[in-house]
C-alpha atoms as a PDB file:
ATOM      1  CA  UNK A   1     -58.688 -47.451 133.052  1.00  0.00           C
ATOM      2  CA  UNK A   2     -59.840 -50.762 134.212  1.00  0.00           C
ATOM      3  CA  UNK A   3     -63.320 -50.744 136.172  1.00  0.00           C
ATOM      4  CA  UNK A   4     -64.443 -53.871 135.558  1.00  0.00           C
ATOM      5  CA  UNK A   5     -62.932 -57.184 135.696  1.00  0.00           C
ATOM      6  CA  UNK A   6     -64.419 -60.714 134.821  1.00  0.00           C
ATOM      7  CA  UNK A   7     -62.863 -64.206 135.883  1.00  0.00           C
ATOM      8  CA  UNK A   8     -63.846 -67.771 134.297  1.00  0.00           C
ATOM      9  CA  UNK A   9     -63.727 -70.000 137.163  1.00  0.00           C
ATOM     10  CA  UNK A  10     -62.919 -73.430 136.235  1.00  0.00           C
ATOM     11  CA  UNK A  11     -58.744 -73.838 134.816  1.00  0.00           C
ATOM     12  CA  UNK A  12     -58.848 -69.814 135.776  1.00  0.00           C
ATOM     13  CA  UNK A  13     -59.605 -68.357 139.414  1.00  0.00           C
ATOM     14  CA  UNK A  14     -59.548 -72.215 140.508  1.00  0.00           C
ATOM     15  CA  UNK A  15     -56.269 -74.334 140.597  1.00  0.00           C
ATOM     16  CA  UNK A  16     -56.564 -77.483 139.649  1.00  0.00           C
ATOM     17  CA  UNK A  17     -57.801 -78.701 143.030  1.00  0.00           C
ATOM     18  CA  UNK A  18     -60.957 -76.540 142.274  1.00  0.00           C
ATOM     19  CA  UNK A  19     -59.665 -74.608 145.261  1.00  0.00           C
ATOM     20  CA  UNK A  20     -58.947 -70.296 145.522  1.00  0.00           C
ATOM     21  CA  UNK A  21     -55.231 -69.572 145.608  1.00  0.00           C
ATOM     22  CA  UNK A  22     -54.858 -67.079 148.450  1.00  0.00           C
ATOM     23  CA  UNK A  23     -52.952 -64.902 146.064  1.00  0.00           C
ATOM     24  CA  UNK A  24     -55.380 -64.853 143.667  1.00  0.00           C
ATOM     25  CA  UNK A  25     -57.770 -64.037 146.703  1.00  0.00           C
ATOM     26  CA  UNK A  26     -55.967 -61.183 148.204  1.00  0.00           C
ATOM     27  CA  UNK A  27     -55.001 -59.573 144.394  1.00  0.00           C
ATOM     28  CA  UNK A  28     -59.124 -59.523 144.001  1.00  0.00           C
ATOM     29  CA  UNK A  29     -59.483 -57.794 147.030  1.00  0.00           C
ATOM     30  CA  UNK A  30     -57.314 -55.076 146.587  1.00  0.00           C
ATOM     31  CA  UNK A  31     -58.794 -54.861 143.192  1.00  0.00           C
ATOM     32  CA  UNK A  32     -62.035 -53.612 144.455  1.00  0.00           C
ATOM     33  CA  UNK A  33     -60.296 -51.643 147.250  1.00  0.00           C
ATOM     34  CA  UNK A  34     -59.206 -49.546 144.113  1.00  0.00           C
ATOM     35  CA  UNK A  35     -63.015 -49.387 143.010  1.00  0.00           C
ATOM     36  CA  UNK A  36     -63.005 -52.021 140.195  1.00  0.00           C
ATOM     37  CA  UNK A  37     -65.835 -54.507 139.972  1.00  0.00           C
ATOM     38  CA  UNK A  38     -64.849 -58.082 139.744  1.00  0.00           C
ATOM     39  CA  UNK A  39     -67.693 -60.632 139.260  1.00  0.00           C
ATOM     40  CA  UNK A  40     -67.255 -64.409 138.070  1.00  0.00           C
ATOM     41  CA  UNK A  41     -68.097 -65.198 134.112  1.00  0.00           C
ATOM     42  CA  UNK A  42     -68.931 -68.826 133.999  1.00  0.00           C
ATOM     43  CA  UNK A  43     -70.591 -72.002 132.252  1.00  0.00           C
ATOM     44  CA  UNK A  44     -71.535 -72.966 135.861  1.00  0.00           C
ATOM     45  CA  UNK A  45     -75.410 -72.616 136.735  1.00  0.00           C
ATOM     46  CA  UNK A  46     -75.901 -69.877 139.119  1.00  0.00           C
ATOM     47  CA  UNK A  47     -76.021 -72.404 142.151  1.00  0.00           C
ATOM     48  CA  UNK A  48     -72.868 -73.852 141.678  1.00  0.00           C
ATOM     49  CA  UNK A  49     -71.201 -70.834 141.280  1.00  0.00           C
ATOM     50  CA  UNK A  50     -72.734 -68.576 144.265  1.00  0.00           C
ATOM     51  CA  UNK A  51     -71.180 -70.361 147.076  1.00  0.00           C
ATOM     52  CA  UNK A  52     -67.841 -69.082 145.442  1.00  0.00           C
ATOM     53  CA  UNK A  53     -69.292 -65.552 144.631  1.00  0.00           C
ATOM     54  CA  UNK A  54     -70.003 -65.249 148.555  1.00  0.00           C
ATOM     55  CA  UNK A  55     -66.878 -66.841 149.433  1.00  0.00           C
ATOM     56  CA  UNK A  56     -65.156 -64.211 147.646  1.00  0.00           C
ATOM     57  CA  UNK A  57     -67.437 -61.406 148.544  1.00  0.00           C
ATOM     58  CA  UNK A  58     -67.466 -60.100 145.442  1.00  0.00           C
ATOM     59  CA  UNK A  59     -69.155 -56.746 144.706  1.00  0.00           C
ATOM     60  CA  UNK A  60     -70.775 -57.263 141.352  1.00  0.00           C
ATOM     61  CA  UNK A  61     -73.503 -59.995 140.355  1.00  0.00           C
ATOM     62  CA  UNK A  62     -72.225 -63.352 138.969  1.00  0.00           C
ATOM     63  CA  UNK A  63     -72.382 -63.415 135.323  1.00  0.00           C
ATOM     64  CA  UNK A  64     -73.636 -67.389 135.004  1.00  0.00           C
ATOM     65  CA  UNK A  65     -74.942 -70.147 132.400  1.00  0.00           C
ATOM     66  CA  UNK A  66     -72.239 -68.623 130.141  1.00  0.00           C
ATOM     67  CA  UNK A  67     -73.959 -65.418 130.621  1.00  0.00           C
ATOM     68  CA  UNK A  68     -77.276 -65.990 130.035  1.00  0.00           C
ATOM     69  CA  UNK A  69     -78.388 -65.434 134.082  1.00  0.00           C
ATOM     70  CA  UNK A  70     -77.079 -62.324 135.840  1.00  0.00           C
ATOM     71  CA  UNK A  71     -77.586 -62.664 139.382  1.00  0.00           C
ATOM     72  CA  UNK A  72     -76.470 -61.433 143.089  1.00  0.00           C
ATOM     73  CA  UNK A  73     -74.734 -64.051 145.143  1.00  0.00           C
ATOM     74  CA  UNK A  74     -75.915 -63.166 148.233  1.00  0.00           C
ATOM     75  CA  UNK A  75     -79.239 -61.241 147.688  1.00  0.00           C
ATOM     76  CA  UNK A  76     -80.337 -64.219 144.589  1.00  0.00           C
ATOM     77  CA  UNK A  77     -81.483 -60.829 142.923  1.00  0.00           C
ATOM     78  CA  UNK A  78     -81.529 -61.296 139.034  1.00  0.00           C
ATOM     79  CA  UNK A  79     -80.172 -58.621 137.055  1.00  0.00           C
ATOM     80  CA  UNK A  80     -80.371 -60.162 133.637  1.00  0.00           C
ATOM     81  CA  UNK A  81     -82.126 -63.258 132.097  1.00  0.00           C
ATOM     82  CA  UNK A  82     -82.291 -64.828 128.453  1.00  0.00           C
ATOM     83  CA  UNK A  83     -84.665 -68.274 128.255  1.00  0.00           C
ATOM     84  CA  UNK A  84     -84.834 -70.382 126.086  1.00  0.00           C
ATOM     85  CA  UNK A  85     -88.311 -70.708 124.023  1.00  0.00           C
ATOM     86  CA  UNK A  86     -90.444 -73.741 124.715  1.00  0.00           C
ATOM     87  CA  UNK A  87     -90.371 -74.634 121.351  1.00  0.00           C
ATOM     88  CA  UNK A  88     -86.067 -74.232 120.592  1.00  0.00           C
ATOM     89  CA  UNK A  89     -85.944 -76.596 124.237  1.00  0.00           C
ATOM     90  CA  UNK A  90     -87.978 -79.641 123.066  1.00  0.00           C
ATOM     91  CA  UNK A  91     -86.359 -79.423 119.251  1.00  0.00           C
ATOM     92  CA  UNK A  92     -82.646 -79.439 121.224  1.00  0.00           C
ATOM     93  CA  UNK A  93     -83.672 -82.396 123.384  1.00  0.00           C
ATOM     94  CA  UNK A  94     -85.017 -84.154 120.415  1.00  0.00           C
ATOM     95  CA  UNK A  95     -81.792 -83.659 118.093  1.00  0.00           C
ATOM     96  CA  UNK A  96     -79.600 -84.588 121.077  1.00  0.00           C
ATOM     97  CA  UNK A  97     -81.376 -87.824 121.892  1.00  0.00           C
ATOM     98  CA  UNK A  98     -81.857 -88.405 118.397  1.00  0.00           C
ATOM     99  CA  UNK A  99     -77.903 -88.362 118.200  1.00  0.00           C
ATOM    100  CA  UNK A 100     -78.223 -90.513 121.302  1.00  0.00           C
ATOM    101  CA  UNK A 101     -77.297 -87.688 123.469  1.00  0.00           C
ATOM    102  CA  UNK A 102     -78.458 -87.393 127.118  1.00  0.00           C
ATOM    103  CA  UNK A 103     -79.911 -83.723 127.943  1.00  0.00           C
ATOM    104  CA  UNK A 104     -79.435 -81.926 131.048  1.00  0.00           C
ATOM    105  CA  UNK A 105     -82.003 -78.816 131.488  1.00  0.00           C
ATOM    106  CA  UNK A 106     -81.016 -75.769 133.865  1.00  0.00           C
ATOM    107  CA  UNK A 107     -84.282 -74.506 135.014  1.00  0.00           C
ATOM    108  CA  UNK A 108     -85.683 -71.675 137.814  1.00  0.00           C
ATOM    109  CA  UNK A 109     -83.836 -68.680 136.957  1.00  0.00           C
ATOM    110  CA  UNK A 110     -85.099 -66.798 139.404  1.00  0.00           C
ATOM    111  CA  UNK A 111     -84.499 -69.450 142.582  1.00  0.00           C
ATOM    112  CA  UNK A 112     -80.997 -71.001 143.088  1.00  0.00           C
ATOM    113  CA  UNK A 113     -81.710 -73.130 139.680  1.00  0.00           C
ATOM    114  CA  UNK A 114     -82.415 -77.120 139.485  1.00  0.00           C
ATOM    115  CA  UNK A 115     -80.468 -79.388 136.768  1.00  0.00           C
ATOM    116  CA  UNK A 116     -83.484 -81.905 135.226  1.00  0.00           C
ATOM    117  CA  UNK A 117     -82.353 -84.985 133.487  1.00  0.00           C
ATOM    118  CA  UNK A 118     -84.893 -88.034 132.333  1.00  0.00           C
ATOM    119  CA  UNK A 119     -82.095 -90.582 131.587  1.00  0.00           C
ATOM    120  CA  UNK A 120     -78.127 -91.276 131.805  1.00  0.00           C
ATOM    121  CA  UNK A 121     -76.718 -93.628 129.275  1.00  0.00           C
ATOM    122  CA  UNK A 122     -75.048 -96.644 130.130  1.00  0.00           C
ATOM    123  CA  UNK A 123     -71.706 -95.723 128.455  1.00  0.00           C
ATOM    124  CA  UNK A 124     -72.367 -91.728 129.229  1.00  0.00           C
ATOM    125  CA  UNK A 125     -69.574 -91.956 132.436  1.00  0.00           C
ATOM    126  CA  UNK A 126     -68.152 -87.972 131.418  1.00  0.00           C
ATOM    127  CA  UNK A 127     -72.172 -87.063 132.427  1.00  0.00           C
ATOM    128  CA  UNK A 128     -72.271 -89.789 135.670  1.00  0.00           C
ATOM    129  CA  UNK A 129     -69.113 -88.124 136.417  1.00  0.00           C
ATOM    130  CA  UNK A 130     -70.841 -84.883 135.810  1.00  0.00           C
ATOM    131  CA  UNK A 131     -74.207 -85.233 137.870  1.00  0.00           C
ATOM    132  CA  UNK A 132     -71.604 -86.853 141.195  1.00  0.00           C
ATOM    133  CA  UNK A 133     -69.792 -83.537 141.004  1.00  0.00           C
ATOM    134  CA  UNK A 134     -72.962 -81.155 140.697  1.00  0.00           C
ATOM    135  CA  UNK A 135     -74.314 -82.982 144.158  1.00  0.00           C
ATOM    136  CA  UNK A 136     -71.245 -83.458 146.027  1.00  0.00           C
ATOM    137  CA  UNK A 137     -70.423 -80.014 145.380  1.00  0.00           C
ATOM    138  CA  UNK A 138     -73.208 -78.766 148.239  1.00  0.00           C
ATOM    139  CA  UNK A 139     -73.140 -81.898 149.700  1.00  0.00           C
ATOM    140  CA  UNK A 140     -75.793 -83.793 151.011  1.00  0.00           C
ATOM    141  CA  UNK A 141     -79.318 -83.139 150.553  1.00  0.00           C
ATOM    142  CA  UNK A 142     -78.827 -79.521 148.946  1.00  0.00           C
ATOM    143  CA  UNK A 143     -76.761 -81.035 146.477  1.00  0.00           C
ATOM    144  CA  UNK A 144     -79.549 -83.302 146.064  1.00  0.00           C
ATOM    145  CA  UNK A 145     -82.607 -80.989 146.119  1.00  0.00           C
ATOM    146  CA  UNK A 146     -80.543 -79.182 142.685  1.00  0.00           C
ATOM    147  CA  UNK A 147     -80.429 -82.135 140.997  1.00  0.00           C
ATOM    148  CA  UNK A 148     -84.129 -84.087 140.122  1.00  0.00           C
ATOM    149  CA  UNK A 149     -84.765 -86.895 137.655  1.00  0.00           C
ATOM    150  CA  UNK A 150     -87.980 -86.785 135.740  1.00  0.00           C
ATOM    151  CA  UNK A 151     -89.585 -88.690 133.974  1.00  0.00           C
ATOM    152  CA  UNK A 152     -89.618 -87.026 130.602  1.00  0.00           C
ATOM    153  CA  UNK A 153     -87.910 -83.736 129.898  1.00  0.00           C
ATOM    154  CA  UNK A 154     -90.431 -83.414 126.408  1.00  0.00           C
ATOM    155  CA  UNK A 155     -93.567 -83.403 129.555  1.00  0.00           C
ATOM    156  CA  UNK A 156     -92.392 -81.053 132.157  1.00  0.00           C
ATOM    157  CA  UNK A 157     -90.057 -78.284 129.466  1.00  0.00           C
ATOM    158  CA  UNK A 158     -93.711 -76.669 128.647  1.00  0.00           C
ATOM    159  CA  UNK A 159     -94.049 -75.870 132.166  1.00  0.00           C
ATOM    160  CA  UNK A 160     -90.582 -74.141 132.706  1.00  0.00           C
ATOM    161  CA  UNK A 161     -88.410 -71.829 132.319  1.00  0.00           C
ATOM    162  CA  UNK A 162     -85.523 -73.028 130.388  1.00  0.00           C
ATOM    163  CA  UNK A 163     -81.844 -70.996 130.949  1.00  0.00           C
ATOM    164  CA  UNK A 164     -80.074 -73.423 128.942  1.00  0.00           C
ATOM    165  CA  UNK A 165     -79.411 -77.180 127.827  1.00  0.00           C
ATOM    166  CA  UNK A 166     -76.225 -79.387 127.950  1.00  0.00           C
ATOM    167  CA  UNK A 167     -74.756 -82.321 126.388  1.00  0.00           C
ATOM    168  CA  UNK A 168     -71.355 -84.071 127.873  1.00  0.00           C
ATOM    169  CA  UNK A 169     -69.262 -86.947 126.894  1.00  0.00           C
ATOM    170  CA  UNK A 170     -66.048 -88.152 125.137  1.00  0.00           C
ATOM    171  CA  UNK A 171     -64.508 -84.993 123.060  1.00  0.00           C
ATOM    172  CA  UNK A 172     -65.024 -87.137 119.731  1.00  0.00           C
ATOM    173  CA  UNK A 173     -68.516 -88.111 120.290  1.00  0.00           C
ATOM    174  CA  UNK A 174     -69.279 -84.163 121.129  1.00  0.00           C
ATOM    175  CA  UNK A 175     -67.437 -82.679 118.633  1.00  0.00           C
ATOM    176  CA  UNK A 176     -69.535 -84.939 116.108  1.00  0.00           C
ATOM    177  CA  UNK A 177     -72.816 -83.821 118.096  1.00  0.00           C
ATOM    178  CA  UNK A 178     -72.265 -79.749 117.844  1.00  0.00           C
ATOM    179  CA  UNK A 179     -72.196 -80.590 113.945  1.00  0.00           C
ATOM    180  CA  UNK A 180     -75.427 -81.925 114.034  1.00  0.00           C
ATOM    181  CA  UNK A 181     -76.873 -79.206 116.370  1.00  0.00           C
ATOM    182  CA  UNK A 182     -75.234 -77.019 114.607  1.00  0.00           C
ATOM    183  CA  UNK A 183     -76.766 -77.788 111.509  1.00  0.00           C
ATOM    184  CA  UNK A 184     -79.862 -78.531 112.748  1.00  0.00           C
ATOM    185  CA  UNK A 185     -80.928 -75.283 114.975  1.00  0.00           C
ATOM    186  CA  UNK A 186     -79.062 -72.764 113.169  1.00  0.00           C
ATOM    187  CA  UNK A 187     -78.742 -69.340 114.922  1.00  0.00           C
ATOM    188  CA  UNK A 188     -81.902 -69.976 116.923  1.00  0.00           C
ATOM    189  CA  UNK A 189     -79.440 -70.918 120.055  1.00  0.00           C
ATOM    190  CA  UNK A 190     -75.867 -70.633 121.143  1.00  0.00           C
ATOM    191  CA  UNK A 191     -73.940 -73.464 121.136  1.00  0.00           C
ATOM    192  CA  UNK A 192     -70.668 -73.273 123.492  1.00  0.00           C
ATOM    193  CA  UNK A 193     -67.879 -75.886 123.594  1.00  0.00           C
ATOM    194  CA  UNK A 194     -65.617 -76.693 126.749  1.00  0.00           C
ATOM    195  CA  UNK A 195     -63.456 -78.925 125.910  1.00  0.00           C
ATOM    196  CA  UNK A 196     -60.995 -81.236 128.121  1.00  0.00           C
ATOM    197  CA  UNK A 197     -58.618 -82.985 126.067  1.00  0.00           C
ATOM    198  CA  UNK A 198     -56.385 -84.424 128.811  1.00  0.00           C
ATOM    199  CA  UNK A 199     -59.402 -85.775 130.276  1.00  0.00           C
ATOM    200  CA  UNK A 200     -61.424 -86.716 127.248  1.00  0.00           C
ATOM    201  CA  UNK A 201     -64.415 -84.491 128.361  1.00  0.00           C
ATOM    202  CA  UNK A 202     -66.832 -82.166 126.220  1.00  0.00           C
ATOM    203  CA  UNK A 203     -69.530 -80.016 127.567  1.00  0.00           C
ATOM    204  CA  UNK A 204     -71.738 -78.863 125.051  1.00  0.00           C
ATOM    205  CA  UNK A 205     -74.041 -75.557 126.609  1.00  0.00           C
ATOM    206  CA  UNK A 206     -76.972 -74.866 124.358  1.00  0.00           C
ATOM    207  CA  UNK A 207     -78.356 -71.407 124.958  1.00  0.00           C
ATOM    208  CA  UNK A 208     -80.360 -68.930 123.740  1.00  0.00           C
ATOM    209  CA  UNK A 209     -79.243 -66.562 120.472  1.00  0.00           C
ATOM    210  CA  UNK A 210     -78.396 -63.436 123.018  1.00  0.00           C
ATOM    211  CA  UNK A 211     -76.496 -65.488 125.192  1.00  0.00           C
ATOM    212  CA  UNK A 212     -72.562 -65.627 125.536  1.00  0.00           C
ATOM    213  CA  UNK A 213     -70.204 -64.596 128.429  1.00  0.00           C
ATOM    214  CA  UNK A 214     -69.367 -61.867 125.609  1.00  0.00           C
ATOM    215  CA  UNK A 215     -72.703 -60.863 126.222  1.00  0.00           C
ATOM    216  CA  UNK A 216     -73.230 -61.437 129.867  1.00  0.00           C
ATOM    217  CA  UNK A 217     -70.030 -58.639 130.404  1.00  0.00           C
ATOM    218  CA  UNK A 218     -71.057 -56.323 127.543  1.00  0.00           C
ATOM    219  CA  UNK A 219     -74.417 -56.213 129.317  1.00  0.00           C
ATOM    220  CA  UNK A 220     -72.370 -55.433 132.681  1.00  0.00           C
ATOM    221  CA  UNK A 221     -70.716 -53.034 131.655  1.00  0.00           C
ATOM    222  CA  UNK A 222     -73.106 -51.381 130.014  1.00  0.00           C
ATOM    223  CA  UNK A 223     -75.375 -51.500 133.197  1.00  0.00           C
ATOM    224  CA  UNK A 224     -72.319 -49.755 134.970  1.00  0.00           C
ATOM    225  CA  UNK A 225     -71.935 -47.166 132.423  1.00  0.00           C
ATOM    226  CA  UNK A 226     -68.734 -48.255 131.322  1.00  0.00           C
ATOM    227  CA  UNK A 227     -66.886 -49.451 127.481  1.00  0.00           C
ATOM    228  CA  UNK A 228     -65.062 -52.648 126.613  1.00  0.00           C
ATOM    229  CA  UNK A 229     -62.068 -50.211 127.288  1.00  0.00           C
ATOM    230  CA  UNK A 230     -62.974 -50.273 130.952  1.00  0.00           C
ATOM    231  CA  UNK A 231     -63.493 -54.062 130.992  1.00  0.00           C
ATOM    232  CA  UNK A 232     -60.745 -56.983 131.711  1.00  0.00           C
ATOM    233  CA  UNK A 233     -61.437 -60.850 131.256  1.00  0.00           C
ATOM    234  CA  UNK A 234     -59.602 -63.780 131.760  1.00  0.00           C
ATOM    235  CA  UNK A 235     -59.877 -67.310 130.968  1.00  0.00           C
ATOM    236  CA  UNK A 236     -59.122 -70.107 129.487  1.00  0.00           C
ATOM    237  CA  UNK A 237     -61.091 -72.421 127.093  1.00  0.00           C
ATOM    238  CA  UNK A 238     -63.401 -71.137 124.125  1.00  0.00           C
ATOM    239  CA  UNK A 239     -66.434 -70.321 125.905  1.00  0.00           C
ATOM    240  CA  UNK A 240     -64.808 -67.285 126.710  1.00  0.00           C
ATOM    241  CA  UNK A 241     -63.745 -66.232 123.286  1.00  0.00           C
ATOM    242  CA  UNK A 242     -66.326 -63.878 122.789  1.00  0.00           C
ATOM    243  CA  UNK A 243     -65.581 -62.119 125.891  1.00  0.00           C
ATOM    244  CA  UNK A 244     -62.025 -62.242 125.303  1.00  0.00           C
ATOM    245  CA  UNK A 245     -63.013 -60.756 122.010  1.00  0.00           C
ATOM    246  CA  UNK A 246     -64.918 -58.042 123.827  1.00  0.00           C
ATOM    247  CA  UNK A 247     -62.824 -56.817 126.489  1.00  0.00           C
ATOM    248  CA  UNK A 248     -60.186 -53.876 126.004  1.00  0.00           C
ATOM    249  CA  UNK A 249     -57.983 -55.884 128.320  1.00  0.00           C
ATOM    250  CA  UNK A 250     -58.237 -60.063 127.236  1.00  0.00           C
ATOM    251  CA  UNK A 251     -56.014 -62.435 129.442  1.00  0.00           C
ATOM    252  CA  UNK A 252     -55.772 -65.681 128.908  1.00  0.00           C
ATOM    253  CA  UNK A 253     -53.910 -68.335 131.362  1.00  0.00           C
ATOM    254  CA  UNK A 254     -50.937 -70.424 131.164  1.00  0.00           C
ATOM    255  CA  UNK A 255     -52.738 -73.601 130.611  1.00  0.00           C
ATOM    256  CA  UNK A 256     -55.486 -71.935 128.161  1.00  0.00           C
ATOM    257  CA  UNK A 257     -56.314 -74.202 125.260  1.00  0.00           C
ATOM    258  CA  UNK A 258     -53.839 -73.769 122.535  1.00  0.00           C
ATOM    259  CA  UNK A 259     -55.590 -71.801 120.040  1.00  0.00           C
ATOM    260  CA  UNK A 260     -56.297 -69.641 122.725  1.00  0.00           C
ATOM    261  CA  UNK A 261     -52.488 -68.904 123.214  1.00  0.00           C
ATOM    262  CA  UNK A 262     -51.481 -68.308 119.814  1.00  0.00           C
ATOM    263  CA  UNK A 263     -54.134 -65.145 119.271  1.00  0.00           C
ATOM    264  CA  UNK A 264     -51.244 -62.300 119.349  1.00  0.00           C
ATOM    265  CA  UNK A 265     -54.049 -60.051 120.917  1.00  0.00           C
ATOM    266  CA  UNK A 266     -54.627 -61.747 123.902  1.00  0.00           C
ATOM    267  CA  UNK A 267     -52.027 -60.858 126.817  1.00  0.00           C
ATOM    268  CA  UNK A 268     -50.745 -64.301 128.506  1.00  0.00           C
ATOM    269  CA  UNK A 269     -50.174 -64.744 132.357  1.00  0.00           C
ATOM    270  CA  UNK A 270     -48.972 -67.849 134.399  1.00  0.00           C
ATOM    271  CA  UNK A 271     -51.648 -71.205 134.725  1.00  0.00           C
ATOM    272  CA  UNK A 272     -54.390 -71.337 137.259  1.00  0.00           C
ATOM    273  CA  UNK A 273     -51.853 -73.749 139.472  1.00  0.00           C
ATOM    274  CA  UNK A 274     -49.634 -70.652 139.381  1.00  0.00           C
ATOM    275  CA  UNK A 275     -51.421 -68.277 140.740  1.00  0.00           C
ATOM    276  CA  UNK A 276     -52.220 -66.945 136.809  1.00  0.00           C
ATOM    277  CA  UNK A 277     -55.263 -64.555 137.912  1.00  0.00           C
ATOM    278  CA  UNK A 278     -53.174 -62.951 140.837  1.00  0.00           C
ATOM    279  CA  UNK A 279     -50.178 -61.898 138.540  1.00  0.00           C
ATOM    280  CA  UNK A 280     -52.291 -60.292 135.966  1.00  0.00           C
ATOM    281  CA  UNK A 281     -54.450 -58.329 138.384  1.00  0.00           C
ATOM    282  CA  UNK A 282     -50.686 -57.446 139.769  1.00  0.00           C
ATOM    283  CA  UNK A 283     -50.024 -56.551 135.963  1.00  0.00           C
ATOM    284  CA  UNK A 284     -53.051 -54.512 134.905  1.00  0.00           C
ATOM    285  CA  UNK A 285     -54.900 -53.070 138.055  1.00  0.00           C
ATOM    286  CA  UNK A 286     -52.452 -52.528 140.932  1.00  0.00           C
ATOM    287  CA  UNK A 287     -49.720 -51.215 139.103  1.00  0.00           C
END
């Protein structure tokens, strides 16, 4: 029996309006009215993702930064953290600017969170892009306040606490960086690819080695005393292959990425402009 149940956000519970389909509002409602617990699993920090959490009144923590921060929406109390060591932090920001990258560095876990970035390439306009979105999306000075330029990220990383690192741009340019990170940090970190190829967009999430939305709702679950039997995902791009891999019950929408679709083990429901999330709740939990 299902008990738990963990949404991606972005392409999944959001159309592509970044809005909440009422359906898919009402089907998680009645999904906790039967007793499961439905929390969000997503590559968003934990402040971009908790005004949604609340919105939704969900009744399990947020399972953020790809699931290396699990936190309470409303209450900010964190349930899980994985950090990044001081020395992994300053050896990713010196591969990724040594590929020409430009670092962005999620830091106070145990606040809201603040995004740190020390310089924004001319030519970098997926990451300008990027940085508009993260402020506009609280709008006006509290979009501001989690978003700070420094100076130099190599100065202020020693005195921080470091949830994870990201690099964004063109999907060629990215795909040729998680080579070199790849090759170059080994399993000390996680590296995570979401990748956009109708918009051209790759962000690359650098975390540490116990860190994966896998592991974010393995840790869950286990909190809640329940098995990957017990646990349903959904979503759609290959950050959330390892908990698709996990769960006893892996969805994956309509408009997943394609290598996503063909895995005969994952179940398929409609896209996220469809209503996707509603109709497999509909599917799995309420009947």
């Amino acid at each position: 029996m299902i008990k738990l149940l963990a949404l991606d956000l972005d392409g999944t519970t959001l159309n592509s309006q970044g809005e909440i389909p009422d359906a898919n509002r009402n089907a998680i409602r009645a999904a906790e009215e039967r007793g499961v617990l439905v929390t969000i699993a997503t590559g968003r920090r934990f402040r971009d993702a908790q005004p949604l959490g609340i919105d939704l009144g969900l009744n399990a923590p947020l399972i953020t930064h790809n699931g290396a921060l699990i936190k309470y929406a409303e209450s900010e109390e964190t349930v899980v953290c994985s950090l990044l060591a001081t020395a992994t932090s300053l050896e990713v920001v010196r591969v990724g600017k040594d590929f020409g990258g430009d670092a962005l560095v999620s830091v106070d876990p145990h606040g809201q969170g603040t995004l740190l970035y020390d310089r924004v390439s001319e030519d970098n306009l997926p990451l300008k892009k990027y940085l508009r979105w993260s402020e506009d999306l609280h709008g006006g000075e509290a979009g501001r306040v989690g978003v700070e330029h420094v100076e130099s990220l190599e100065d202020i990383i020693p005195d921080n606490e470091i949830v994870h690192i990201s690099f964004s741009g063109t999907c060629d340019a990215m795909g040729a960086m998680m080579s070199v990170l790849g090759r170059e940090l080994g399993n000390t970190v996680t590296i995570l690819p979401t990748i956009y190829p109708q918009w051209d967009f790759t962000l690359i999430d650098i975390l540490p080695p116990d860190a994966s939305k896998g592991h974010g709702v393995a840790k869950l679950a286990e909190l809640n005393g329940l098995t990957h039997e017990n646990v349903m995902v959904m979503g759609d791009n290959f950050n959330d292959l390892e908990m698709l891999e996990y769960a006893g019950t892996p969805v994956v929408m309509g408009n997943a990425a394609p290598k996503l679709l063909e895995r005969p083990e994952f179940y398929t429901t409609l896209s996220n402009d469809e209503s996707g999330v509603a109709a497999a709740i509909e599917r799995f939990i309420l009947n």
